[in-house]
N, C-alpha and C. Protein backbone atom coordinates (compact mmCIF):
# COMPACT_ATOMS: atom_id res chain seq x y z
N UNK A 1 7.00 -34.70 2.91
CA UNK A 1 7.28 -33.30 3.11
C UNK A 1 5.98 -32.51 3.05
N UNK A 2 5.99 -31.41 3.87
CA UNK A 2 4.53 -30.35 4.19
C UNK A 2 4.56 -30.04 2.44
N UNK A 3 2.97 -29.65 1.81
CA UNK A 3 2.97 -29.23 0.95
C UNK A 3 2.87 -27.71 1.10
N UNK A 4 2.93 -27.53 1.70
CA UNK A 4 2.41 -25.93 2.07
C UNK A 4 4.25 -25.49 2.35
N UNK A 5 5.10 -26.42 2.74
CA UNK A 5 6.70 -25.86 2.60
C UNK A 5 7.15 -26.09 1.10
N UNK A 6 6.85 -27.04 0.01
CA UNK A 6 6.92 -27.17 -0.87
C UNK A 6 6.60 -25.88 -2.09
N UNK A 7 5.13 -25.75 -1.63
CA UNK A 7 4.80 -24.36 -2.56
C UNK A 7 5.70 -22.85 -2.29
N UNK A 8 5.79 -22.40 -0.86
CA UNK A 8 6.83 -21.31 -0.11
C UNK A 8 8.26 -21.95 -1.20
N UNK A 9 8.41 -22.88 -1.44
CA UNK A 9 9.86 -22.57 -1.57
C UNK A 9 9.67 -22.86 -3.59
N UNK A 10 8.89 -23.16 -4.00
CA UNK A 10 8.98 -22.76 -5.24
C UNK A 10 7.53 -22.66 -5.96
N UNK A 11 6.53 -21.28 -5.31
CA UNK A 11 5.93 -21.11 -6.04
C UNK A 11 6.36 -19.87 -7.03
N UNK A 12 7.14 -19.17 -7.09
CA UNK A 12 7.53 -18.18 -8.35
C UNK A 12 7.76 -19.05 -9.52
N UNK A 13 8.48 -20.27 -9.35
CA UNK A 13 8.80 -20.82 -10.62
C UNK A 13 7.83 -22.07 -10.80
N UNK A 14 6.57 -22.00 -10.28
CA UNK A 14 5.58 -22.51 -10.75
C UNK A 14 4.40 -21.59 -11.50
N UNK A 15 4.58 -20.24 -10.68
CA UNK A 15 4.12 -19.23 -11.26
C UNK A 15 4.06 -19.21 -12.64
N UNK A 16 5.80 -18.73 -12.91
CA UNK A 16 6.14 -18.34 -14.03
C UNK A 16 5.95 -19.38 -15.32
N UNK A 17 6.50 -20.73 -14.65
CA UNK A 17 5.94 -22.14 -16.11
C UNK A 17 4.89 -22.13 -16.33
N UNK A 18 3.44 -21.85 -15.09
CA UNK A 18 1.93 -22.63 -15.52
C UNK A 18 2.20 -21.16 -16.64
N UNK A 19 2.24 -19.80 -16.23
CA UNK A 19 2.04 -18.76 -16.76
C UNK A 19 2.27 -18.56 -18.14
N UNK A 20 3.38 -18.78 -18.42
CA UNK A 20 4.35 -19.11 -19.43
C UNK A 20 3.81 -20.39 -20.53
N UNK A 21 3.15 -21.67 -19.83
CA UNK A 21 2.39 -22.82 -20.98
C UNK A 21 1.05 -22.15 -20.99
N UNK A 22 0.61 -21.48 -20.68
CA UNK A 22 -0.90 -21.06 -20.22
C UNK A 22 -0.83 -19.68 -22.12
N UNK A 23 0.21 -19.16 -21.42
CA UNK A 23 0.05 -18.09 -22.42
C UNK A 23 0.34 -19.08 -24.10
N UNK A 24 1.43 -19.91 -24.31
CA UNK A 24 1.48 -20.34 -25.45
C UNK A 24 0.03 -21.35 -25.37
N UNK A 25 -0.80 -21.89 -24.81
CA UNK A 25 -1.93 -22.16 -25.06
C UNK A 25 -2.87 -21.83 -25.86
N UNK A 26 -3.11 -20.81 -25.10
CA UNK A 26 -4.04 -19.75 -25.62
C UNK A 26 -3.59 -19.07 -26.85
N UNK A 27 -2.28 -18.68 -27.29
CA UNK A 27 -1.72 -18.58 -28.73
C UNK A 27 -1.82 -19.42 -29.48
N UNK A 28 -1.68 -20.64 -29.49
CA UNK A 28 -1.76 -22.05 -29.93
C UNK A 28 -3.68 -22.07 -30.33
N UNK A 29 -3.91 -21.47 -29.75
CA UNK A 29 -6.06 -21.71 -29.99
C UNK A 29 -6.47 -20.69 -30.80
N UNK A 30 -5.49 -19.22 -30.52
CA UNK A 30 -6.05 -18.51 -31.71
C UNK A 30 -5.62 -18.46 -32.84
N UNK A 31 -4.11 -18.86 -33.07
CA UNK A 31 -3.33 -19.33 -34.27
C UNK A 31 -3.14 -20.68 -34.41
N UNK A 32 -4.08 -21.06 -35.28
CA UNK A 32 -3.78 -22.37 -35.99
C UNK A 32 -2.69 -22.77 -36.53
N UNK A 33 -1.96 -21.46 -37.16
CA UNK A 33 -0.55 -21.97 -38.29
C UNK A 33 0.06 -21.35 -37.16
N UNK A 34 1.35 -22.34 -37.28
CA UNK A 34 2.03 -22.11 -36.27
C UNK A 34 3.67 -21.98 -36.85
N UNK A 35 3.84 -20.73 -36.87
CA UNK A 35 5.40 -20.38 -37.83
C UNK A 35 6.10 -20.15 -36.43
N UNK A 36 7.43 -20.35 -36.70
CA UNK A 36 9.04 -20.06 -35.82
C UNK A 36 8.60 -18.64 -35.24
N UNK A 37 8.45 -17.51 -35.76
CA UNK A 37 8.72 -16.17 -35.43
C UNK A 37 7.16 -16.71 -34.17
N UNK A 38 5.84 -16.86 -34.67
CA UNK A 38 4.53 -16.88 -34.06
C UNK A 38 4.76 -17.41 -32.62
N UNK A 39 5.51 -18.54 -32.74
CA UNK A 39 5.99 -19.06 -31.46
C UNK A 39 7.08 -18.51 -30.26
N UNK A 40 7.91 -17.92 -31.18
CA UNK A 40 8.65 -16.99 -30.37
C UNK A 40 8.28 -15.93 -29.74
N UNK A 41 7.04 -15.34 -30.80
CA UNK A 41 6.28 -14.31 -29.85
C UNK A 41 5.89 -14.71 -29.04
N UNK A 42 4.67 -15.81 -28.77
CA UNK A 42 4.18 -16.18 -27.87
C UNK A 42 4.81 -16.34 -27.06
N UNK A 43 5.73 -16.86 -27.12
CA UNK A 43 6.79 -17.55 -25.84
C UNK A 43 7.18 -16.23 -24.90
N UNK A 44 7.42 -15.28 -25.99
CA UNK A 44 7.87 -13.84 -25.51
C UNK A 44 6.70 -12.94 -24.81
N UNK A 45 5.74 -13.20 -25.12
CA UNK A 45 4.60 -12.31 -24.62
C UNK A 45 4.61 -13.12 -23.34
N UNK A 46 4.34 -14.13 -23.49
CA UNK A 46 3.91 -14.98 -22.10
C UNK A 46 4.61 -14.97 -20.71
N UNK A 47 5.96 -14.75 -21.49
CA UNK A 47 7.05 -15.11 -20.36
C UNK A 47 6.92 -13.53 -19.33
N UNK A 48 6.90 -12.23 -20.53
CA UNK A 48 6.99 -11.28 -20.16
C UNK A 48 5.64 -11.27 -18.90
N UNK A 49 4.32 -10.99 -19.61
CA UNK A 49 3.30 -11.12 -18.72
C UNK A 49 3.93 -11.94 -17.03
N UNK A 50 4.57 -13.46 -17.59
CA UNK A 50 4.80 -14.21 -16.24
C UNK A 50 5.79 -13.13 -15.45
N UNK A 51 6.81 -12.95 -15.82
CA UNK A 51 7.33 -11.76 -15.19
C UNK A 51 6.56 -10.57 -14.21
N UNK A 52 6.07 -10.25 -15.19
CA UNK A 52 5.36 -9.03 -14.73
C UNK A 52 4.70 -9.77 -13.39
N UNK A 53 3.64 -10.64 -13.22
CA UNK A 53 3.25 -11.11 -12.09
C UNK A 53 4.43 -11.77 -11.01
N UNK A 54 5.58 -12.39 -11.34
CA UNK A 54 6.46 -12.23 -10.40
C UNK A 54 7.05 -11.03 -9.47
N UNK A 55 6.98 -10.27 -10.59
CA UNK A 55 7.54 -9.27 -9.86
C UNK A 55 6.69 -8.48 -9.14
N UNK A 56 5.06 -8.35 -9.07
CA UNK A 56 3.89 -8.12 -8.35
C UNK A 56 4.59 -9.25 -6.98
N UNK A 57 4.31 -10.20 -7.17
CA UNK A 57 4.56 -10.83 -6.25
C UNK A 57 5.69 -10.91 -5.24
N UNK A 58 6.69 -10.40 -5.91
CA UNK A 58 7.78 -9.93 -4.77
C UNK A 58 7.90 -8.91 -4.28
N UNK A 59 7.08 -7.59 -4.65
CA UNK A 59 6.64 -6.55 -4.31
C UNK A 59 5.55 -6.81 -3.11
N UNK A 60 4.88 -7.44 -3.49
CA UNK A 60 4.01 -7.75 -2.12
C UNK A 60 4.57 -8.31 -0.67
N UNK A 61 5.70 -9.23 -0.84
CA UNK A 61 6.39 -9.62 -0.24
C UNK A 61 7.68 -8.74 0.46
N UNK A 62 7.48 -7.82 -0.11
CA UNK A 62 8.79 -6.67 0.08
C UNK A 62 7.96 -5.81 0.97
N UNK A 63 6.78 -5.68 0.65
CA UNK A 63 5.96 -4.84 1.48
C UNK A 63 5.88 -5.01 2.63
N UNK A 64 5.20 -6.85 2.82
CA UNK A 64 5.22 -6.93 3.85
C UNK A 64 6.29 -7.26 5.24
N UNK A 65 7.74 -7.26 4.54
CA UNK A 65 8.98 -7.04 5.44
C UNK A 65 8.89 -5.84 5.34
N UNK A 66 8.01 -5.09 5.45
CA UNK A 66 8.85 -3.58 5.49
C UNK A 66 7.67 -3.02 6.85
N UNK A 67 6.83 -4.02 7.25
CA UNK A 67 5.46 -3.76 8.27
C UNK A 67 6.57 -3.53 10.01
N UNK A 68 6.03 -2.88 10.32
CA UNK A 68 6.45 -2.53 11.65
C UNK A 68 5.35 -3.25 13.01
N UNK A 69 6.83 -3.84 13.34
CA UNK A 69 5.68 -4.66 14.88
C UNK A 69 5.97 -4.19 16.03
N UNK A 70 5.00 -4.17 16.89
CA UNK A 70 4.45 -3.18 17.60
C UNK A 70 4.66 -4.45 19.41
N UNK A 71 5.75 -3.91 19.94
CA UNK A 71 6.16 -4.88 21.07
C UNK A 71 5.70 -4.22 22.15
N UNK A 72 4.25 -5.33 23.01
CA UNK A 72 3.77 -5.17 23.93
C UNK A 72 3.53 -6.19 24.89
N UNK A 73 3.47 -5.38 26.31
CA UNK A 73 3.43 -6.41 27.41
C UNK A 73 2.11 -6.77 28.14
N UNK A 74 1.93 -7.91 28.28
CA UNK A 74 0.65 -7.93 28.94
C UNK A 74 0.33 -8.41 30.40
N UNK A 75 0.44 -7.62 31.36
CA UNK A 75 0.77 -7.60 32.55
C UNK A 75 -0.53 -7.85 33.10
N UNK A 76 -0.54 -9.59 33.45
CA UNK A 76 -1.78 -10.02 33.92
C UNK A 76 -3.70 -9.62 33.27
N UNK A 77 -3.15 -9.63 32.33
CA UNK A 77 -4.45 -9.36 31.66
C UNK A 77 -4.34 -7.64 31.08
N UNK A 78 -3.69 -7.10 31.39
CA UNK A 78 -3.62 -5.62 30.87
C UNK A 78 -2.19 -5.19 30.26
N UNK A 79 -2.97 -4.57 28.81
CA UNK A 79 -1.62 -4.15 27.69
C UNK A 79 -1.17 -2.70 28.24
N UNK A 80 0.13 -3.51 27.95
CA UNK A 80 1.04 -1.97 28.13
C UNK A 80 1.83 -1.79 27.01
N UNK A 81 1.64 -0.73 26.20
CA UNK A 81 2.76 -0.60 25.32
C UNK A 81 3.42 0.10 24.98
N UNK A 82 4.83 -0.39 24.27
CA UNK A 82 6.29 -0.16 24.95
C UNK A 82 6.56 1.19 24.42
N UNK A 83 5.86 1.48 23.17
CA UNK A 83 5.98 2.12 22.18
C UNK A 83 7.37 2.29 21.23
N UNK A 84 7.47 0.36 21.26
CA UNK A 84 8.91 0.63 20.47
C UNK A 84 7.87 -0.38 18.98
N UNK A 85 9.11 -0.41 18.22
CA UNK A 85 8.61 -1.48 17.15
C UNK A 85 9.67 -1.42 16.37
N UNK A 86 9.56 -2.96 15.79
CA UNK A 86 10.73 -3.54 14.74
C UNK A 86 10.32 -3.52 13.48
N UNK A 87 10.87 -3.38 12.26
CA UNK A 87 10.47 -4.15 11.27
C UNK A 87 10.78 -5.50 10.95
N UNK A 88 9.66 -5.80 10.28
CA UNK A 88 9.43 -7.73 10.12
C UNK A 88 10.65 -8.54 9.68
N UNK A 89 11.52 -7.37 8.75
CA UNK A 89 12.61 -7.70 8.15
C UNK A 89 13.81 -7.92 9.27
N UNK A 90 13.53 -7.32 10.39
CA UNK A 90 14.71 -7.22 11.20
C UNK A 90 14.71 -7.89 12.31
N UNK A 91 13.20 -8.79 12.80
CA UNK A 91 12.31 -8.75 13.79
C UNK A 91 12.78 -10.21 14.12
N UNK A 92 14.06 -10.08 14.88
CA UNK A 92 14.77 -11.48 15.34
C UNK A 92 15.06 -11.61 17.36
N UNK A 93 15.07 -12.77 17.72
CA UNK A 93 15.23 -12.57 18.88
C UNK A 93 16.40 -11.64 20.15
N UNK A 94 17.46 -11.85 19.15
CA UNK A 94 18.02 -10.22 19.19
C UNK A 94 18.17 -9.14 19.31
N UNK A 95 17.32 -8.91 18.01
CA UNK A 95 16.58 -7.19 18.26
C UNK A 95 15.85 -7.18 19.77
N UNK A 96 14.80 -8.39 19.36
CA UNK A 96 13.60 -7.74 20.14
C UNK A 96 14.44 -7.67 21.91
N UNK A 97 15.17 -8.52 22.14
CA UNK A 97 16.33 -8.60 23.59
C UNK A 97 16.72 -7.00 23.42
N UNK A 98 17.79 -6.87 22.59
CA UNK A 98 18.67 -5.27 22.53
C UNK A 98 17.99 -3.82 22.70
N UNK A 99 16.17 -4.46 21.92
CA UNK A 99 15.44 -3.16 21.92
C UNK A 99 14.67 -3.08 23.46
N UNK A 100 14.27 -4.35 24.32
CA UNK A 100 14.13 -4.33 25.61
C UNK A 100 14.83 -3.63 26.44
N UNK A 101 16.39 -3.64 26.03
CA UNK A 101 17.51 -3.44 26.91
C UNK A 101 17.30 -1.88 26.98
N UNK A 102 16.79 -1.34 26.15
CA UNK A 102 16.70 0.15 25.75
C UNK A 102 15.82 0.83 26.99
N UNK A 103 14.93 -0.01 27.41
CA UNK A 103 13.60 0.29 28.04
C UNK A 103 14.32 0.17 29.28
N UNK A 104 15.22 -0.88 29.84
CA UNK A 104 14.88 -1.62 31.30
C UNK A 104 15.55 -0.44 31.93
N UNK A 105 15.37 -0.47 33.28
CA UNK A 105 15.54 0.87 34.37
C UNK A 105 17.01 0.97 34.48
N UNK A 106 17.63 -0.52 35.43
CA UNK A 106 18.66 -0.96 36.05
C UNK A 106 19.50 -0.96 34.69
N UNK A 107 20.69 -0.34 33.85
CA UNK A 107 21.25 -0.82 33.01
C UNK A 107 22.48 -1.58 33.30
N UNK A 108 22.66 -1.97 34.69
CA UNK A 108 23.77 -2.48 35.57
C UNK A 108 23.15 -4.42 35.11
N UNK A 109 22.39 -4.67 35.17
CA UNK A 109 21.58 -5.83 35.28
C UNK A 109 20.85 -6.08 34.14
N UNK A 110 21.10 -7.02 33.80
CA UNK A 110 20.09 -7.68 32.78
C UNK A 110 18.62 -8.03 33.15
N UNK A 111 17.28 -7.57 32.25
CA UNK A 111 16.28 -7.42 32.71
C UNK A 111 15.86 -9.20 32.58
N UNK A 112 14.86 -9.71 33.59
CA UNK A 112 14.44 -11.15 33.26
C UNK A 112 13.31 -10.94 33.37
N UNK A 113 12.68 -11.95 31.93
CA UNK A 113 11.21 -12.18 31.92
C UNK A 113 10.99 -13.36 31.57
N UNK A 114 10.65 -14.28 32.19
CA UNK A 114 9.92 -15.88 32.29
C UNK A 114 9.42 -16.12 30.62
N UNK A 115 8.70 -15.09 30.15
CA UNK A 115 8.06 -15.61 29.34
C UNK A 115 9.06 -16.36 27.85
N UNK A 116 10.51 -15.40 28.19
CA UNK A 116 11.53 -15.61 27.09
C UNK A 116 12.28 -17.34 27.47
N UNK A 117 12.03 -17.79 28.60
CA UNK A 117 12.38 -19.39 28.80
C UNK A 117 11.25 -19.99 28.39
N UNK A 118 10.07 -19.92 27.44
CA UNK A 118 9.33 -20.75 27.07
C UNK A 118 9.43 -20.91 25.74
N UNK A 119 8.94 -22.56 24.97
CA UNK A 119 8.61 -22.40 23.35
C UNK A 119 7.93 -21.37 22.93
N UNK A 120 6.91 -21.17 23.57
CA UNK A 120 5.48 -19.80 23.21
C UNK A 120 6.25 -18.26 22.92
N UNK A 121 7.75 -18.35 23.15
CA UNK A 121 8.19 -17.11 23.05
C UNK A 121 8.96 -17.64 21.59
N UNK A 122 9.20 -18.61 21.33
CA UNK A 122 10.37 -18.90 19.98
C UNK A 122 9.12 -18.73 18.96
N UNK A 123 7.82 -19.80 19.19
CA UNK A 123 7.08 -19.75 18.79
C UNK A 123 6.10 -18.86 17.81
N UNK A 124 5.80 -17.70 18.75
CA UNK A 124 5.55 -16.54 18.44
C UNK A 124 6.16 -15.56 17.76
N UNK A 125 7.67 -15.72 17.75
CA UNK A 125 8.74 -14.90 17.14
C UNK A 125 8.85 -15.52 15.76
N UNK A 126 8.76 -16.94 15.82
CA UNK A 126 8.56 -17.40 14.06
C UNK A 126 7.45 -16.83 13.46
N UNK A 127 6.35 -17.07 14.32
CA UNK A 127 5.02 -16.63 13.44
C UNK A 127 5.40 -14.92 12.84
N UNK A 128 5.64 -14.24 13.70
CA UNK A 128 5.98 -13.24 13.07
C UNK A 128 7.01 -12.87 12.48
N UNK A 129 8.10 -13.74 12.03
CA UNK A 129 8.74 -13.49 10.65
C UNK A 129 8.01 -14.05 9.31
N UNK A 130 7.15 -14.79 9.74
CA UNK A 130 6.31 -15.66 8.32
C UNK A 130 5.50 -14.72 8.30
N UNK A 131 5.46 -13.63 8.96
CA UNK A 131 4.19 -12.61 8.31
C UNK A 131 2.64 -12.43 8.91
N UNK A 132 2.58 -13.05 9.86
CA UNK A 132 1.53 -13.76 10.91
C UNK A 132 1.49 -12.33 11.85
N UNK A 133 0.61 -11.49 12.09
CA UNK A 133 0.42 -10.49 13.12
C UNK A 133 1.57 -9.35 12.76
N UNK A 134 0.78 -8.54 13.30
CA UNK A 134 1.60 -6.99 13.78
C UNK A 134 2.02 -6.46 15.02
N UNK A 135 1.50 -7.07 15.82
CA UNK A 135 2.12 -7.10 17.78
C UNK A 135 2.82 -8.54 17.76
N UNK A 136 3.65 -8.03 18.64
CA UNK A 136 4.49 -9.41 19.13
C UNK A 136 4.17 -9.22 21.06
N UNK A 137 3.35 -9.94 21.47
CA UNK A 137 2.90 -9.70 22.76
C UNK A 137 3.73 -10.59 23.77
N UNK A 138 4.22 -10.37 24.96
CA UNK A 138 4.89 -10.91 26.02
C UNK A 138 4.53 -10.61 27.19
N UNK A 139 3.86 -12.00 27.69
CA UNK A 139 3.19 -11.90 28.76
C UNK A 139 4.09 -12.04 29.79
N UNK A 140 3.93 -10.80 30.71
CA UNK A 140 4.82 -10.44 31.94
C UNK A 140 3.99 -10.22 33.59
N UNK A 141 4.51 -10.46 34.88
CA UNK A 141 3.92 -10.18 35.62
C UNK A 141 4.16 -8.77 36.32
N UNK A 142 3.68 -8.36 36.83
CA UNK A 142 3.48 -6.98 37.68
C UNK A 142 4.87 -7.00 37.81
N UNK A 143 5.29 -7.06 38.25
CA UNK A 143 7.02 -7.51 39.04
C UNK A 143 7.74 -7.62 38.41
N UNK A 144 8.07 -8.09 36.81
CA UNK A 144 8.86 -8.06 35.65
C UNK A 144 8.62 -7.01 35.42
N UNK A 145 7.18 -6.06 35.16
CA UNK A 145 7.17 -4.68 34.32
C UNK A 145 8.05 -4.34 35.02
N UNK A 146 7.97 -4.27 36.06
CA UNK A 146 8.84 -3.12 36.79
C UNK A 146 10.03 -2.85 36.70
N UNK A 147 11.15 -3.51 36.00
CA UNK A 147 12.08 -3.61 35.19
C UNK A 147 12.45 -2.67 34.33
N UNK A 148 11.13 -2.15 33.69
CA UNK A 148 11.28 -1.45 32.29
C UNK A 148 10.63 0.12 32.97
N UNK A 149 11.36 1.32 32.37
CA UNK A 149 10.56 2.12 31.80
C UNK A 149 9.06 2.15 30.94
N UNK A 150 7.93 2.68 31.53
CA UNK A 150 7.03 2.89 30.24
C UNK A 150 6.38 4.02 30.72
């Protein structure tokens, strides 16, 4: 198994244990005598501190579902943009279809763009739910823009 899927799926509660033996460590080095209550503090200080950095850490993570992506077309070498955008939290192949539909001219017809029958379009749409970029770019030809309002 990837180690890099291993850590994503449980680094908070690696966080919180190294955090958590780390702090009774270091209690353990400055108190030699080691009474019931001494240990419970420690345990209690430590855990709290580990906390506290969890919850930094899911704050950061909250942040960055909350980033707005910025959906543009690149029509043979030149950006056009749509001036729509999703948030990261919402930012599924779905949306980004329904929020197209918003743009296209013909609302009789469904708009087609080549680039959505390739991997490079699933592709790209994962990277940006893992947090990877702030444009989600779709390369279109002259002849597809024309489809859309811009």
């Amino acid at each position: 198994m990837n180690l890099n899927k291993i850590w994503k799926k449980w680094n908070v509660l690696v966080v919180f244990v190294v955090m958590t033996v780390v702090g009774m460590v270091v209690y353990g080095c400055s108190e030699p005598s080691w009474s019931a209550w001494g240990v419970w503090g420690a345990l209690d200080t430590s855990s709290a501190v580990a906390l506290g950095v969890m919850a930094f850490m899911a704050y950061l993570d909250y942040a960055k579902n909350e980033d707005e992506i910025s959906i543009i077309f690149d029509a043979n070498g030149k950006r056009v943009d749509t001036q729509l955008s999703i948030l990261r939290k919402h930012f599924t192949r779905s949306e980004v279809l329904g929020i197209l539909g918003m743009k296209q001219k013909d609302p009789k017809r469904r708009f087609d763009l080549q680039c959505m029958k390739k991997k490079s379009f699933l592709a790209e749409l994962h990277s940006i739910q893992r947090g990877k970029g702030k444009e989600f770019i779709l390369e279109v030809s002259t002849d597809e823009l024309e489809q859309f309002h811009i």
